[in-house]
PDB file of N, CA and C in Angstrom:
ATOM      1  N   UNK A   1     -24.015  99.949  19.735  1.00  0.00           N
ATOM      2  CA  UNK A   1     -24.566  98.684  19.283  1.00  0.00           C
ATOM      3  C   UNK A   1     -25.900  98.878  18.584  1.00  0.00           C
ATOM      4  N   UNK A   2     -26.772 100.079  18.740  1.00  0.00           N
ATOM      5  CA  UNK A   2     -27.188 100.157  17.977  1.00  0.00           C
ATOM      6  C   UNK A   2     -28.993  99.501  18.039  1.00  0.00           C
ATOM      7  N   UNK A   3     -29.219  98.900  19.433  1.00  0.00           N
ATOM      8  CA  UNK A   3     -30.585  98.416  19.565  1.00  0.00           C
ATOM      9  C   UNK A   3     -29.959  96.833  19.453  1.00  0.00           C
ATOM     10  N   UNK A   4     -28.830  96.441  19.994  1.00  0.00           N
ATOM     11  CA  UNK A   4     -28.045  94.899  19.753  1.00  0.00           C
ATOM     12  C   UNK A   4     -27.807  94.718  21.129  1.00  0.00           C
ATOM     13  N   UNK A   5     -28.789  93.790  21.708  1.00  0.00           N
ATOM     14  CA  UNK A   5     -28.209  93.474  23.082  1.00  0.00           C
ATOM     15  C   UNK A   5     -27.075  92.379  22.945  1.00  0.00           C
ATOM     16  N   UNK A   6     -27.421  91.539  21.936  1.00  0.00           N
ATOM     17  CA  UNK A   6     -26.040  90.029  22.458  1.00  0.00           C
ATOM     18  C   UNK A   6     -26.400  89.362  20.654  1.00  0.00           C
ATOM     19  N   UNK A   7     -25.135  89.166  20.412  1.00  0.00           N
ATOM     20  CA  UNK A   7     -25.236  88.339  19.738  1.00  0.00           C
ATOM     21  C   UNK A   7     -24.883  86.927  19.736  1.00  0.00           C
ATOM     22  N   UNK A   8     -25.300  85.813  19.723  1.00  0.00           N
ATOM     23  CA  UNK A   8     -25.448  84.314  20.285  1.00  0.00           C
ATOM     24  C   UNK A   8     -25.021  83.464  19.352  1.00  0.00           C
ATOM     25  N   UNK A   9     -23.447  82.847  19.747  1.00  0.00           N
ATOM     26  CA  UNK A   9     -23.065  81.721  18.295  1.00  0.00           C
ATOM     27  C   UNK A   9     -23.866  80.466  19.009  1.00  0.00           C
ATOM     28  N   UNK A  10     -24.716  80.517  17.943  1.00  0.00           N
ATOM     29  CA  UNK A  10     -25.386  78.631  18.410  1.00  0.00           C
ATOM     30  C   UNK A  10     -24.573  77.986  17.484  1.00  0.00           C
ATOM     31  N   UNK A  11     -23.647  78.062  16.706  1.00  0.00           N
ATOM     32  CA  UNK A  11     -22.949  76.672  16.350  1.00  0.00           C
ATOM     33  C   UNK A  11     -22.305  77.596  14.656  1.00  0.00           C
ATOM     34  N   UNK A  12     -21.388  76.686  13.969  1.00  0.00           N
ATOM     35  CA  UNK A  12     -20.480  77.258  13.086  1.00  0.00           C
ATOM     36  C   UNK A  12     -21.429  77.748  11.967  1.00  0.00           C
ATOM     37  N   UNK A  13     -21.555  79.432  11.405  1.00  0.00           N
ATOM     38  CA  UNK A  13     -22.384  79.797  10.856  1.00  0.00           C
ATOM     39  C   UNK A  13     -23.979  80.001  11.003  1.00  0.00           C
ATOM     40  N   UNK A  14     -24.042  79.803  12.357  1.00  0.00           N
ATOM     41  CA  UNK A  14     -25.490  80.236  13.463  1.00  0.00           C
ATOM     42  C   UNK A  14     -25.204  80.742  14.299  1.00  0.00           C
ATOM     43  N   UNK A  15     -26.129  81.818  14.226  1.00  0.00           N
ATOM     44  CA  UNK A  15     -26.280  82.812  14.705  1.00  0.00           C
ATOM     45  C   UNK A  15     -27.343  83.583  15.795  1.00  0.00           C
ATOM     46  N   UNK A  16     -27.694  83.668  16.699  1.00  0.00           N
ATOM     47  CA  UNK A  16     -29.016  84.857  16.868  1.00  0.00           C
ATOM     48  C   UNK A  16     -28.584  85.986  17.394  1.00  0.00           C
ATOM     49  N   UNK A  17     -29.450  86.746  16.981  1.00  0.00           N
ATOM     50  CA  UNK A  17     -28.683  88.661  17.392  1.00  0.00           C
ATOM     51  C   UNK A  17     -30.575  88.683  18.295  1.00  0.00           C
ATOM     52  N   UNK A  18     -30.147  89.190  19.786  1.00  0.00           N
ATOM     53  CA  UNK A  18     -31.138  89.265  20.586  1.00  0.00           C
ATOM     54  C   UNK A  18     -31.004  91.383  20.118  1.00  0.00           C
ATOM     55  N   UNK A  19     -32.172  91.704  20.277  1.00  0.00           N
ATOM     56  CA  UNK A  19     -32.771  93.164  20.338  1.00  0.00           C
ATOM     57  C   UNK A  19     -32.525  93.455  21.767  1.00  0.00           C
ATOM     58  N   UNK A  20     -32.203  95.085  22.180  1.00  0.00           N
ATOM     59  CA  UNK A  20     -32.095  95.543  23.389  1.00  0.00           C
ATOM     60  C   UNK A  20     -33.561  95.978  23.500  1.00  0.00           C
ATOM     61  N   UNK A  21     -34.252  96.382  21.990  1.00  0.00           N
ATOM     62  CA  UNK A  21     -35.541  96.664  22.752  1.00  0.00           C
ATOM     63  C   UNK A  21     -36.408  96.037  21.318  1.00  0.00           C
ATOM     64  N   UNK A  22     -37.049  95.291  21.560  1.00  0.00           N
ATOM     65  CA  UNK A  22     -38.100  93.871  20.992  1.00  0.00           C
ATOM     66  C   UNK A  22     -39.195  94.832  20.257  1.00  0.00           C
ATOM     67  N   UNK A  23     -39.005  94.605  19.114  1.00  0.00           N
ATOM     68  CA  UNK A  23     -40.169  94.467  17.866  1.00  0.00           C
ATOM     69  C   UNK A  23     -41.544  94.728  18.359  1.00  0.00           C
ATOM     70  N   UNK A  24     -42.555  95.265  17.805  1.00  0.00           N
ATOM     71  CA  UNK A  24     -43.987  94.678  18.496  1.00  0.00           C
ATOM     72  C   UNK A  24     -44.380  94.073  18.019  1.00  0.00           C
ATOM     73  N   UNK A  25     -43.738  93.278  17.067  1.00  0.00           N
ATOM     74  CA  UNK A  25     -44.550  92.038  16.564  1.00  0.00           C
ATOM     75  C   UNK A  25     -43.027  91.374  15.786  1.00  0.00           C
ATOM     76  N   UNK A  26     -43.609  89.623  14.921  1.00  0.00           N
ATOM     77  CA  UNK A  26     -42.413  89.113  14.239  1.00  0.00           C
ATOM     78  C   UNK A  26     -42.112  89.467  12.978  1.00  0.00           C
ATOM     79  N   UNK A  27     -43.483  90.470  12.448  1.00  0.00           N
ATOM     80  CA  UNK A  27     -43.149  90.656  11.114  1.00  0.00           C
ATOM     81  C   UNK A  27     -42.026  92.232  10.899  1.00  0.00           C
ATOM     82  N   UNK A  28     -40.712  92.206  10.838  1.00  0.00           N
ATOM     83  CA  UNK A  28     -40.067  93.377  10.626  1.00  0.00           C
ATOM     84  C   UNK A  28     -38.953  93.030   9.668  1.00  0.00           C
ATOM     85  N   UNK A  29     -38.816  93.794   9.021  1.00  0.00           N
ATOM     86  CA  UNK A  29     -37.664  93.852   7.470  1.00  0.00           C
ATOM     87  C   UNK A  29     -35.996  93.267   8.637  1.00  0.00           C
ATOM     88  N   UNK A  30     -35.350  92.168   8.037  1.00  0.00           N
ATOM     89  CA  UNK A  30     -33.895  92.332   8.646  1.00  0.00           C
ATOM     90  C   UNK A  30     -33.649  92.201   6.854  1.00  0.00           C
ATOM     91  N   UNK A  31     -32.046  92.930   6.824  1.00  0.00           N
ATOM     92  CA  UNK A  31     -30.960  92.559   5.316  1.00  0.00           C
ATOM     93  C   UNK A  31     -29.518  92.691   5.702  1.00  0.00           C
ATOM     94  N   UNK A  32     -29.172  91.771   5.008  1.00  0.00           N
ATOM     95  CA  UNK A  32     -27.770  92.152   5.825  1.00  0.00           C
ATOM     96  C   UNK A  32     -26.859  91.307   4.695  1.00  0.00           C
ATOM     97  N   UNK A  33     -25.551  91.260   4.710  1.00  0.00           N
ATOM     98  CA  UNK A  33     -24.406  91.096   4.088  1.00  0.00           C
ATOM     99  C   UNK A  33     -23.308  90.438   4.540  1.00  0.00           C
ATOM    100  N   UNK A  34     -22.159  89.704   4.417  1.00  0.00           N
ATOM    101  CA  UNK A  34     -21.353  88.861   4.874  1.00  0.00           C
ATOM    102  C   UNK A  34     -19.975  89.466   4.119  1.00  0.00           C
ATOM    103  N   UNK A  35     -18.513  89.184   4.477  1.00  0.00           N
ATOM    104  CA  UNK A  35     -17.590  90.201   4.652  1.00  0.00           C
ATOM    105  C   UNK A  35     -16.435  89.098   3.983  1.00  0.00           C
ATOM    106  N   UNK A  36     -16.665  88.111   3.343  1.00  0.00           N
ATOM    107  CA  UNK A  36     -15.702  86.859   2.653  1.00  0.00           C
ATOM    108  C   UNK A  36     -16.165  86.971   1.232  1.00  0.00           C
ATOM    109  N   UNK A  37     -15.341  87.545   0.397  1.00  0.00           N
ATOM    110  CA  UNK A  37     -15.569  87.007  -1.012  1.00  0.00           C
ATOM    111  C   UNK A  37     -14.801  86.261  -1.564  1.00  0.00           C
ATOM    112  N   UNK A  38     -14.364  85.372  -0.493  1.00  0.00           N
ATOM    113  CA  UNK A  38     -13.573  84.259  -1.333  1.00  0.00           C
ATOM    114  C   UNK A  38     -13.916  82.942  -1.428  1.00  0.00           C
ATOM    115  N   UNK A  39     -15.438  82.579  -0.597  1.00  0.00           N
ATOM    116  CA  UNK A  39     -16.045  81.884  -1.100  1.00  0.00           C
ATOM    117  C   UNK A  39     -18.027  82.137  -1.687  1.00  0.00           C
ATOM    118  N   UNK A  40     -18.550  80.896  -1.751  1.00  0.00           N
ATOM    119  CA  UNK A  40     -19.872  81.592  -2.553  1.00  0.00           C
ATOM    120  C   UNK A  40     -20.875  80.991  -1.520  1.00  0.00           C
ATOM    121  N   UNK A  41     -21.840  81.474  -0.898  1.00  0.00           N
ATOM    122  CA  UNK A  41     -22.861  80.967  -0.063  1.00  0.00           C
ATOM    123  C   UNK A  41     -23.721  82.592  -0.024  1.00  0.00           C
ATOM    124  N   UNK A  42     -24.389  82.333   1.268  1.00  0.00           N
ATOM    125  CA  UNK A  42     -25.531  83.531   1.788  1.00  0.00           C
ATOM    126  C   UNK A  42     -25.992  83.354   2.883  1.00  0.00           C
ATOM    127  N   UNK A  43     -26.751  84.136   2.869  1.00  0.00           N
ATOM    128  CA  UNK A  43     -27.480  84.540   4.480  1.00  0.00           C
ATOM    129  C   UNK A  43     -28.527  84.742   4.410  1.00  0.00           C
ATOM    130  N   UNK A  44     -29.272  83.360   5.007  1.00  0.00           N
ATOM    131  CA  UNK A  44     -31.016  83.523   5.675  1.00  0.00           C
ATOM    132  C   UNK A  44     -31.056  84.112   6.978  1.00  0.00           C
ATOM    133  N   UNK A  45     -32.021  84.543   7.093  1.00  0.00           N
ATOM    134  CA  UNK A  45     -33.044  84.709   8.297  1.00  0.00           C
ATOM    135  C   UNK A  45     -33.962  83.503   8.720  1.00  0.00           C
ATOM    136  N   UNK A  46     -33.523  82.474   9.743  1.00  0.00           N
ATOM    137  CA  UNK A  46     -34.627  81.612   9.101  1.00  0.00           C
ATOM    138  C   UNK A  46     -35.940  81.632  10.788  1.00  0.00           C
ATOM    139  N   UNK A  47     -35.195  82.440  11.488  1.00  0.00           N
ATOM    140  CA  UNK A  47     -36.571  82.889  12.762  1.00  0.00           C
ATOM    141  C   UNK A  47     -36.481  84.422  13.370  1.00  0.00           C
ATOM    142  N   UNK A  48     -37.516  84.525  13.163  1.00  0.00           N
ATOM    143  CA  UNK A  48     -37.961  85.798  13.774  1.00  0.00           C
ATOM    144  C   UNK A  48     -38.860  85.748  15.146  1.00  0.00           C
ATOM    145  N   UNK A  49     -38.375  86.452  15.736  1.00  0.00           N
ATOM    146  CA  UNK A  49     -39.114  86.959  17.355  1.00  0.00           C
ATOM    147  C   UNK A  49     -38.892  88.575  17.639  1.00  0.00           C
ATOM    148  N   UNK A  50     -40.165  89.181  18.441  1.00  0.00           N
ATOM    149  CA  UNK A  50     -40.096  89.861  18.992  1.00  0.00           C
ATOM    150  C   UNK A  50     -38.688  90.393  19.362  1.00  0.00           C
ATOM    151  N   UNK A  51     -38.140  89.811  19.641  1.00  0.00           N
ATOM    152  CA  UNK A  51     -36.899  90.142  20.586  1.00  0.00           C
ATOM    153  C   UNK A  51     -35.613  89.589  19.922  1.00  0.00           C
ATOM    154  N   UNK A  52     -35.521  88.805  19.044  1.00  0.00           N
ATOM    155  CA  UNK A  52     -34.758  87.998  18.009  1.00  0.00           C
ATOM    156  C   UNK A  52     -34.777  87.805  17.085  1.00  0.00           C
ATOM    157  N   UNK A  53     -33.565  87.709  16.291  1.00  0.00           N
ATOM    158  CA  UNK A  53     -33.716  86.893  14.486  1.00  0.00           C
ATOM    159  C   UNK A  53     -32.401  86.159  14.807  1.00  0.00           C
ATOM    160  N   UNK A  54     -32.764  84.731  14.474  1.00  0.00           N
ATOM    161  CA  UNK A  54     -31.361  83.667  14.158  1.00  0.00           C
ATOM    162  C   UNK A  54     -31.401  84.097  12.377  1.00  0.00           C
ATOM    163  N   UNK A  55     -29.883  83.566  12.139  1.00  0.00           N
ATOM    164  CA  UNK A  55     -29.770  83.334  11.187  1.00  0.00           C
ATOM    165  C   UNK A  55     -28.627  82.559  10.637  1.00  0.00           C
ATOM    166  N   UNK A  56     -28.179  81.729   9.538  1.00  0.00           N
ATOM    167  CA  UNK A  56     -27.406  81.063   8.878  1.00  0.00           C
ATOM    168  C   UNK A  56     -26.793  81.757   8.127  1.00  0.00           C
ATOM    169  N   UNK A  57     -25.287  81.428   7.927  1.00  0.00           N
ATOM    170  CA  UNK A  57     -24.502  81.432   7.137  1.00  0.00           C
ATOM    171  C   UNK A  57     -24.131  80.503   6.162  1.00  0.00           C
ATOM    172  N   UNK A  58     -24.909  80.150   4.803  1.00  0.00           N
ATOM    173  CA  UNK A  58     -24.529  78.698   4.222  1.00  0.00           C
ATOM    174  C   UNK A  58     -23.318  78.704   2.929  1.00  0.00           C
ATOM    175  N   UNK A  59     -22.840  78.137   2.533  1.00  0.00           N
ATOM    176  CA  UNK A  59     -21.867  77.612   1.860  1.00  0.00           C
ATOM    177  C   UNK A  59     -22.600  77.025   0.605  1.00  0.00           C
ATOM    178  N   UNK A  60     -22.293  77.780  -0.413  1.00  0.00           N
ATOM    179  CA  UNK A  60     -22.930  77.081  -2.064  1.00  0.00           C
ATOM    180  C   UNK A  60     -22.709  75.711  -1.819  1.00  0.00           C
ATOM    181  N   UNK A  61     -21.230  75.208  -0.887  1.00  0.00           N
ATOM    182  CA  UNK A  61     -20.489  73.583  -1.682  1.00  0.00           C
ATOM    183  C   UNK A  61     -21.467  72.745  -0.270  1.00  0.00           C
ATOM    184  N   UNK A  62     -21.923  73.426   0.487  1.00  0.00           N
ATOM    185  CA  UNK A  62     -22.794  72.912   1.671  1.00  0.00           C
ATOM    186  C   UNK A  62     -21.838  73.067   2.781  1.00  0.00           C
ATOM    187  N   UNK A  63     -22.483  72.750   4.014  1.00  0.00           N
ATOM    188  CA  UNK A  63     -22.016  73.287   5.225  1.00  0.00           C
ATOM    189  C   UNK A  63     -22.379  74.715   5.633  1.00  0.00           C
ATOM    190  N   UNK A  64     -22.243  75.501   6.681  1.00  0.00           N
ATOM    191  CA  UNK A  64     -21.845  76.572   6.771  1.00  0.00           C
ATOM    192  C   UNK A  64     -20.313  77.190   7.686  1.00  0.00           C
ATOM    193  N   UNK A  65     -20.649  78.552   7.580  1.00  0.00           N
ATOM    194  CA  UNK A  65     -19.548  79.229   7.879  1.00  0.00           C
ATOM    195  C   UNK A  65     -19.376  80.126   8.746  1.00  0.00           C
ATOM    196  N   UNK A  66     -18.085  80.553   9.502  1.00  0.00           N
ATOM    197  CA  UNK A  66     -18.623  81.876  10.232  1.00  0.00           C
ATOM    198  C   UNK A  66     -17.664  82.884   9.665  1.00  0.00           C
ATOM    199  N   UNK A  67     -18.531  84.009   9.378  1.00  0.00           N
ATOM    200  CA  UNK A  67     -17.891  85.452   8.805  1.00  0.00           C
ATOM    201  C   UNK A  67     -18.155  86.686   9.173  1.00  0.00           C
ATOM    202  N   UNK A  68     -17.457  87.463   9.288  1.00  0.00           N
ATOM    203  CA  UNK A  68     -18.065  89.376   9.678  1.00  0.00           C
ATOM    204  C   UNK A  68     -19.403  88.999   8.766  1.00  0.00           C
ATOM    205  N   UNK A  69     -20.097  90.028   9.649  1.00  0.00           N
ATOM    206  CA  UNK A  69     -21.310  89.855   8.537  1.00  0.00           C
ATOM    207  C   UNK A  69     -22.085  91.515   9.749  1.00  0.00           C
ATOM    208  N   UNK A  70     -23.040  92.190   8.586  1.00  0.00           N
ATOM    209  CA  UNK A  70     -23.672  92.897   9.232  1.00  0.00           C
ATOM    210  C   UNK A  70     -25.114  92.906   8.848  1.00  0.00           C
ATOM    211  N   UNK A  71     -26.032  93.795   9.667  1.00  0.00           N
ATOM    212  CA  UNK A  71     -27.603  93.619   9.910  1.00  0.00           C
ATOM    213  C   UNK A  71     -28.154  94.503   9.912  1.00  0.00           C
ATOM    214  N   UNK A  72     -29.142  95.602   9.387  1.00  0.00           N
ATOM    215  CA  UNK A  72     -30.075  96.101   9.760  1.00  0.00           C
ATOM    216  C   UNK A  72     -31.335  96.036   9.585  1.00  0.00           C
ATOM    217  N   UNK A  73     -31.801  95.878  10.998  1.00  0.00           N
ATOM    218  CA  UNK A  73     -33.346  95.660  11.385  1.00  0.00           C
ATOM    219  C   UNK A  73     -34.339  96.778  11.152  1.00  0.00           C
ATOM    220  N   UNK A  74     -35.252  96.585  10.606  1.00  0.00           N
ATOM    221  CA  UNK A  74     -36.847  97.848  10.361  1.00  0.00           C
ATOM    222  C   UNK A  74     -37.996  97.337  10.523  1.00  0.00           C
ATOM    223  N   UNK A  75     -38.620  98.321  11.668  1.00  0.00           N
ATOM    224  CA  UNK A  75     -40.129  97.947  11.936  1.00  0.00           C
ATOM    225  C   UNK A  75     -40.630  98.341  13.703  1.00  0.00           C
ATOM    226  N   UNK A  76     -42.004  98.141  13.623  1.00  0.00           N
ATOM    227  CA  UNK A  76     -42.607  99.165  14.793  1.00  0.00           C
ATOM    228  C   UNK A  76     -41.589  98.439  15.994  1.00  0.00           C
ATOM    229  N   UNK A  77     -41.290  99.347  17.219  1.00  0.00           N
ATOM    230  CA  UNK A  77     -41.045  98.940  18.292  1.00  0.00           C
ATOM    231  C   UNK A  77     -41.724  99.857  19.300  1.00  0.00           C
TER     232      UNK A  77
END
């Protein structure tokens, strides 16, 4: 898993991926990618913690979505 303790569906196309071992601070690089090219949207980050990043899956036509999607995190721990 990779430093991935849990990843948390808060609701269709939300997300938070909890850290097995927490950031020392909120400022650290996440980028990541989604696994549907059959429709058009993206992926924010829209909170950062120590120990967490939520993030969205949105939909160009609005709404969001849920899809494979992957993450990698950079920065002091």
């Amino acid at each position: 898993s990779f430093n991935i303790g849990a990843i948390c569906d808060d609701g269709t196309g939300d997300r938070t991926i909890e850290w097995d071992t927490n950031f020392g601070q909120t400022t650290y690089a996440v980028v990541g990618s989604w696994g549907d090219n059959t429709v058009d949207g993206y992926m924010s980050f829209i909170t950062y913690a120590a120990g967490s990043v939520r993030l969205i899956l949105a939909l160009d036509a609005g709404g969001n979505t849920d899809v494979v999607t992957a993450q990698a995190a950079f920065g002091d721990q």
